[in-house]
PDB file of N, CA and C in Angstrom:
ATOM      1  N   UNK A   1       0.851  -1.172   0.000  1.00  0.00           N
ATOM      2  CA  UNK A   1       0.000   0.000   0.000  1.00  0.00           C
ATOM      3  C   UNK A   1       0.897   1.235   0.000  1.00  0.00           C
ATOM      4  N   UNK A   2       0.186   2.264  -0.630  1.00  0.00           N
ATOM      5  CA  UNK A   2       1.520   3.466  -0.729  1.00  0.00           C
ATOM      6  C   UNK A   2       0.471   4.767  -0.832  1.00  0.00           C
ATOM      7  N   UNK A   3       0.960   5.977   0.007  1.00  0.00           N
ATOM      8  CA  UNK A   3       0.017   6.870   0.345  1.00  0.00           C
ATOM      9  C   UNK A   3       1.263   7.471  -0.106  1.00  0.00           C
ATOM     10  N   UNK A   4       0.413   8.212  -2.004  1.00  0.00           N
ATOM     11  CA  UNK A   4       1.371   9.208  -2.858  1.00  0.00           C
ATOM     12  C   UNK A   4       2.760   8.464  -2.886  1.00  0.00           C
ATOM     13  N   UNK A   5       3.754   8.994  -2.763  1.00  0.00           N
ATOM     14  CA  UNK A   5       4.787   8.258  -3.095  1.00  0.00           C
ATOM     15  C   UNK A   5       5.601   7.512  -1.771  1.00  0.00           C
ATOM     16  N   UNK A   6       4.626   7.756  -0.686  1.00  0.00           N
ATOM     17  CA  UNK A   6       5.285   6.982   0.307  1.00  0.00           C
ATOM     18  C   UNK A   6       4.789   5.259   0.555  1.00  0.00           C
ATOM     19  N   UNK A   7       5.695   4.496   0.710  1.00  0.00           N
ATOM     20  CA  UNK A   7       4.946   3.224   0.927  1.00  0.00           C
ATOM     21  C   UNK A   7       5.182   2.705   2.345  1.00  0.00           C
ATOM     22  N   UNK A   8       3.939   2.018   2.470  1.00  0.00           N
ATOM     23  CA  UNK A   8       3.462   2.122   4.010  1.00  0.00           C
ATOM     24  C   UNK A   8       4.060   0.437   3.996  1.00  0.00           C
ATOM     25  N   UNK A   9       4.305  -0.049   5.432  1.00  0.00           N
ATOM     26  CA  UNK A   9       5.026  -1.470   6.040  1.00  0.00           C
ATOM     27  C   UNK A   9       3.557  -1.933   6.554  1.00  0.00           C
ATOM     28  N   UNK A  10       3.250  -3.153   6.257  1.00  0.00           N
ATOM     29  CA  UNK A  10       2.452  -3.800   7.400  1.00  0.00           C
ATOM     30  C   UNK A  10       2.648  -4.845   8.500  1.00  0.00           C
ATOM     31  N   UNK A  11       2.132  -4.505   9.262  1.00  0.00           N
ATOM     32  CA  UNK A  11       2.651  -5.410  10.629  1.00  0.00           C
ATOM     33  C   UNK A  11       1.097  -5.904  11.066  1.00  0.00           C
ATOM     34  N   UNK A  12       1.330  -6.502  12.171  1.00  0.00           N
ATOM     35  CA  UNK A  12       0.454  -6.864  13.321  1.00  0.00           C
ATOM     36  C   UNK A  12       0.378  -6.766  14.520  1.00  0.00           C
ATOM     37  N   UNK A  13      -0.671  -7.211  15.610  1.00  0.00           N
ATOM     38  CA  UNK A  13      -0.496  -6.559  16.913  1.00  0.00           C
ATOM     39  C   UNK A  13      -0.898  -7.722  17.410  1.00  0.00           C
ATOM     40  N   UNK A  14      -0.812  -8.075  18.863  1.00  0.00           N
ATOM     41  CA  UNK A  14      -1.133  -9.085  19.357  1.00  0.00           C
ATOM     42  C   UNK A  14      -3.063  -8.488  19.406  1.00  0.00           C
ATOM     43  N   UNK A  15      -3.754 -10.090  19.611  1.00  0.00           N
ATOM     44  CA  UNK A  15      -4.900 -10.017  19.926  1.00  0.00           C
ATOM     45  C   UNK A  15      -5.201  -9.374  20.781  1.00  0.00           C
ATOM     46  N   UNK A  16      -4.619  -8.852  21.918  1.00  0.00           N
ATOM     47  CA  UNK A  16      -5.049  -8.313  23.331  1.00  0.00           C
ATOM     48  C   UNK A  16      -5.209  -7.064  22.654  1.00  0.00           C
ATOM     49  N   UNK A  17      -4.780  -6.341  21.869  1.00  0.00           N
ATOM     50  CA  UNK A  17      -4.777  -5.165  21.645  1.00  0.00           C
ATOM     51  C   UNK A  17      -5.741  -4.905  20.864  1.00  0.00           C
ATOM     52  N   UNK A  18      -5.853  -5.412  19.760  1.00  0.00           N
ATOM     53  CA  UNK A  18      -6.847  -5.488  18.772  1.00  0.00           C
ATOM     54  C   UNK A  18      -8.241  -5.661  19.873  1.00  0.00           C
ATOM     55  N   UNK A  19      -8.484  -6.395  20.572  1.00  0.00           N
ATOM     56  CA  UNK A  19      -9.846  -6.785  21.556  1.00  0.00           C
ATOM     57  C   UNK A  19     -10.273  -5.263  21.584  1.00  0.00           C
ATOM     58  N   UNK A  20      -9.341  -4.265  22.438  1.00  0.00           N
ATOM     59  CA  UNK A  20      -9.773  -3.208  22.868  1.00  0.00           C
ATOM     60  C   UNK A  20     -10.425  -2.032  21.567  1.00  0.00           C
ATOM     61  N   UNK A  21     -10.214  -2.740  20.527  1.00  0.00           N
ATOM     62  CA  UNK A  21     -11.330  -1.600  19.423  1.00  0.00           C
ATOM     63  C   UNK A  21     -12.099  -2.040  19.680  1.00  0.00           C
ATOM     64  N   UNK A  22     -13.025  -3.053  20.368  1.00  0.00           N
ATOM     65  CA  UNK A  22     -14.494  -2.968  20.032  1.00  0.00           C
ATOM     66  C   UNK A  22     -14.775  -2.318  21.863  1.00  0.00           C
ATOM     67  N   UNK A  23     -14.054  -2.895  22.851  1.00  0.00           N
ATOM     68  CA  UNK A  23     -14.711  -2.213  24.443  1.00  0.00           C
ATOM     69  C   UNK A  23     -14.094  -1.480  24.302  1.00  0.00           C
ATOM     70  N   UNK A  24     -13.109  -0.531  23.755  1.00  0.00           N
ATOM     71  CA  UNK A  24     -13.042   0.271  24.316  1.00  0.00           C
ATOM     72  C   UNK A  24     -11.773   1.041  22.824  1.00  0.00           C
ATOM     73  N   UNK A  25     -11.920   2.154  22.044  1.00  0.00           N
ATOM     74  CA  UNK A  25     -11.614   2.472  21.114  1.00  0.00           C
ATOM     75  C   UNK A  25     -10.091   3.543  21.687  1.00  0.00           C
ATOM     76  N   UNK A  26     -10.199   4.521  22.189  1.00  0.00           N
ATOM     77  CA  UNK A  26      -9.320   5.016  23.002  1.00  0.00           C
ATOM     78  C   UNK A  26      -8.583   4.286  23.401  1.00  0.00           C
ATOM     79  N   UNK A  27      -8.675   3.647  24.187  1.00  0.00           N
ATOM     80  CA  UNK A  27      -7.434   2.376  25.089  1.00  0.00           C
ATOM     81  C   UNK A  27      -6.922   1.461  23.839  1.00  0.00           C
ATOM     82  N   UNK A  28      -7.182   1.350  22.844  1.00  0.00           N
ATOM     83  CA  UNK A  28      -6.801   0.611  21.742  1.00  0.00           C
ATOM     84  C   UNK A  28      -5.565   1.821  21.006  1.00  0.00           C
ATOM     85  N   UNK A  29      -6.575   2.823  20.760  1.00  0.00           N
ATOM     86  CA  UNK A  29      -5.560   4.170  20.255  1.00  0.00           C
ATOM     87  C   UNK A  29      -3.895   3.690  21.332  1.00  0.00           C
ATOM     88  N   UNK A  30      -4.404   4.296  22.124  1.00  0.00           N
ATOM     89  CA  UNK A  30      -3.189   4.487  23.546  1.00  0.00           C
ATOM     90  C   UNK A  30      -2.283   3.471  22.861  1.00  0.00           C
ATOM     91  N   UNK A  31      -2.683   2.061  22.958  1.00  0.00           N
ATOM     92  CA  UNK A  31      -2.072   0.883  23.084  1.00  0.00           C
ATOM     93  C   UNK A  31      -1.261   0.253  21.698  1.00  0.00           C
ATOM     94  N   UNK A  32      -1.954   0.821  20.970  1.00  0.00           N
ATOM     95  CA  UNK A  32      -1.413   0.864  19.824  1.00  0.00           C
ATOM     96  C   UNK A  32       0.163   1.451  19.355  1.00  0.00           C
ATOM     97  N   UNK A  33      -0.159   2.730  19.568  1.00  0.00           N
ATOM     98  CA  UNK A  33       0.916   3.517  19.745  1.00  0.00           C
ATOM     99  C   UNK A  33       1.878   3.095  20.702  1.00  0.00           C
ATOM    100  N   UNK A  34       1.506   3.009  21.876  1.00  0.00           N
ATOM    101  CA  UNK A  34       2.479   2.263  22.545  1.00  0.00           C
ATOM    102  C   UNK A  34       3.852   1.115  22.194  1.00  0.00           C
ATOM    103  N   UNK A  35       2.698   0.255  21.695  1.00  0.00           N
ATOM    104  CA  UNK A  35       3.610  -0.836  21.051  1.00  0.00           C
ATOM    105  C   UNK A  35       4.248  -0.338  19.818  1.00  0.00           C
ATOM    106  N   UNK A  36       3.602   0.038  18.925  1.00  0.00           N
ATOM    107  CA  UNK A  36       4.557   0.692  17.752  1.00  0.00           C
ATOM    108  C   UNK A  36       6.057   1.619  18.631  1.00  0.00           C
ATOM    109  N   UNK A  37       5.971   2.478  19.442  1.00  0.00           N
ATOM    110  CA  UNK A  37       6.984   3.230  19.839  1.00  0.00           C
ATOM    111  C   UNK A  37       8.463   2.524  20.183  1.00  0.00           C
ATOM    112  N   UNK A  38       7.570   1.107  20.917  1.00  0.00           N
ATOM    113  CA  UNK A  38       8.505   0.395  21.847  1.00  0.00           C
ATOM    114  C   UNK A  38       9.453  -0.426  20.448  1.00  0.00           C
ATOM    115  N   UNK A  39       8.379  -0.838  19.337  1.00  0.00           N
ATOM    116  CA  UNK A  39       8.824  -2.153  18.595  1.00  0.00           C
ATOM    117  C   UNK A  39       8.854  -1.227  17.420  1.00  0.00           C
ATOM    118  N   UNK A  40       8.873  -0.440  17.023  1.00  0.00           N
ATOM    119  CA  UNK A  40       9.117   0.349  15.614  1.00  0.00           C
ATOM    120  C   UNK A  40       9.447   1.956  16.064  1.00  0.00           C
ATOM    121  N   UNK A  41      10.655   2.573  16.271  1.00  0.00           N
ATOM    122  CA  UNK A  41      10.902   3.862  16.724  1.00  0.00           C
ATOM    123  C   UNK A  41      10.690   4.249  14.912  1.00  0.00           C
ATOM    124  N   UNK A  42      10.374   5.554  15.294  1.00  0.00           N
ATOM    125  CA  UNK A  42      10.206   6.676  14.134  1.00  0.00           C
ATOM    126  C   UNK A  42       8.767   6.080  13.065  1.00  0.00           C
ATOM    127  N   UNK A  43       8.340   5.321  13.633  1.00  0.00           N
ATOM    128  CA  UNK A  43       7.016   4.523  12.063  1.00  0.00           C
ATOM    129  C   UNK A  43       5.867   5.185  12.875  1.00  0.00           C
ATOM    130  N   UNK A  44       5.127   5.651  12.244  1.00  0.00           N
ATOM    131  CA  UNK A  44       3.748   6.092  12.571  1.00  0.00           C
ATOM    132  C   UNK A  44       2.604   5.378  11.869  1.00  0.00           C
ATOM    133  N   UNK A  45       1.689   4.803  12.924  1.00  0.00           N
ATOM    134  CA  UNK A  45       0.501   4.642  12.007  1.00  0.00           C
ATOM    135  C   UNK A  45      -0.201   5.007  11.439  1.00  0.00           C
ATOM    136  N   UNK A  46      -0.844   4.650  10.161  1.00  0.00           N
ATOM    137  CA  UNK A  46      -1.369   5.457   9.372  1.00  0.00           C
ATOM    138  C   UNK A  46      -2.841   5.043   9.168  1.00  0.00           C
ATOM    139  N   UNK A  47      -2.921   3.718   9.118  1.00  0.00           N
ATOM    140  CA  UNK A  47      -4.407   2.899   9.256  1.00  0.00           C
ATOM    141  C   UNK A  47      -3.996   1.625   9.758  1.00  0.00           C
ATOM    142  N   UNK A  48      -5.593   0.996  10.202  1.00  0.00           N
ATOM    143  CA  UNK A  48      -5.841  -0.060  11.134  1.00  0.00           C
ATOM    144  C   UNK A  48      -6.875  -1.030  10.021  1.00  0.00           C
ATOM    145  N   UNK A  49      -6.394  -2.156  10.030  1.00  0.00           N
ATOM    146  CA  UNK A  49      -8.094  -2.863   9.225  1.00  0.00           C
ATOM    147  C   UNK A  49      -7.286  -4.129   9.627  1.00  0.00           C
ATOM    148  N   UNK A  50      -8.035  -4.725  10.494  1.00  0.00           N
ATOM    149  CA  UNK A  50      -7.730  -6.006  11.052  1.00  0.00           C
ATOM    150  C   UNK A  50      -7.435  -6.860  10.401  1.00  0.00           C
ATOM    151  N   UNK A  51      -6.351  -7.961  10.235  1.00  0.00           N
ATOM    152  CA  UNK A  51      -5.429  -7.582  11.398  1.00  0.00           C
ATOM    153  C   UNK A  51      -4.289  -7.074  10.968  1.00  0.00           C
ATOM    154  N   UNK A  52      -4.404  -6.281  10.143  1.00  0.00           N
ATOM    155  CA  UNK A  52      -3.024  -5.302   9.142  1.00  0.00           C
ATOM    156  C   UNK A  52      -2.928  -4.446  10.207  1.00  0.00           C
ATOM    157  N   UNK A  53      -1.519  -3.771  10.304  1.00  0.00           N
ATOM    158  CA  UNK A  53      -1.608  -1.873  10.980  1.00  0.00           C
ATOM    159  C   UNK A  53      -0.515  -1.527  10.153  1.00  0.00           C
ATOM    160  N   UNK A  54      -0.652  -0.681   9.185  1.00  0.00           N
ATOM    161  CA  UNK A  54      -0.317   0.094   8.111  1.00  0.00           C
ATOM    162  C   UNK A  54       0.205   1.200   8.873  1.00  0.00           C
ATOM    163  N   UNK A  55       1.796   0.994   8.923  1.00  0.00           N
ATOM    164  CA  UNK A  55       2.648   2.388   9.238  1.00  0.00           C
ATOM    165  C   UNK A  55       3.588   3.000   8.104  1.00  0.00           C
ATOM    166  N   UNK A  56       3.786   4.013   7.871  1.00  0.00           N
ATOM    167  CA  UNK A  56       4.857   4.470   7.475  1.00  0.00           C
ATOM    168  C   UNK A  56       6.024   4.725   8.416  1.00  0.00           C
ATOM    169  N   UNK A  57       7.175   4.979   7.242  1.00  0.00           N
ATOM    170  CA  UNK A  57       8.501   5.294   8.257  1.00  0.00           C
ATOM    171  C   UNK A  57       8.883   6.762   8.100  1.00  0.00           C
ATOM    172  N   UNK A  58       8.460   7.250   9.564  1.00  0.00           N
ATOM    173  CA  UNK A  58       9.408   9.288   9.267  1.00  0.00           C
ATOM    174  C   UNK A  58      10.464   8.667   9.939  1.00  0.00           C
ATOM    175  N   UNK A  59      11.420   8.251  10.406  1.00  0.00           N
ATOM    176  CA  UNK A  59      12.687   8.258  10.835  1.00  0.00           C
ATOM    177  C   UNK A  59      13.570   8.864  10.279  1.00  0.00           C
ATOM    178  N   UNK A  60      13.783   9.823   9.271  1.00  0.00           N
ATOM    179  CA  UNK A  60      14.327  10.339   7.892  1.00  0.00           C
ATOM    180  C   UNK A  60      13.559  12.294   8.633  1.00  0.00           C
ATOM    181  N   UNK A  61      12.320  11.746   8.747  1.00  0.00           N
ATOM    182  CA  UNK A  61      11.900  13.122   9.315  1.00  0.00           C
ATOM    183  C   UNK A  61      12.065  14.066  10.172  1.00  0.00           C
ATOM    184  N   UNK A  62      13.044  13.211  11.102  1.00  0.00           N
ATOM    185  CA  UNK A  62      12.646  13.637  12.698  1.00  0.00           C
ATOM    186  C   UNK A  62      14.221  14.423  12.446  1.00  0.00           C
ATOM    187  N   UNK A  63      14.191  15.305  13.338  1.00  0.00           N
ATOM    188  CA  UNK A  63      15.409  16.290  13.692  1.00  0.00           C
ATOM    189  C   UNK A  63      16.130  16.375  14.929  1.00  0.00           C
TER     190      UNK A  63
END
């Protein structure tokens, strides 16, 4: 998948995390990010569609 000329990585998340989009959408946000920070520095997510999570990489961006 590629948003304009950037192309996005797909990964996955454990089930525990994914659970929390349906009780609870926020705590999924949080948790999400979380794990991306810990297990992918500089990749931001860009979309979610189970069980893909579509990040790009700014690591190139950051100053």
């Amino acid at each position: 998948m590629m948003i304009g000329e950037t192309p996005l990585t797909r990964s996955m998340m454990s089930e525990e995390i994914w659970t929390l989009l349906d009780t609870d959408p926020e705590a999924f946000k949080i948790a999400a990010k979380e794990y991306f920070s810990r297990s992918y520095l500089g990749w931001t997510i860009v979309r979610v569609k189970y069980p893909i999570v579509f990040s790009r990489d700014d690591r190139n961006k950051q100053v």
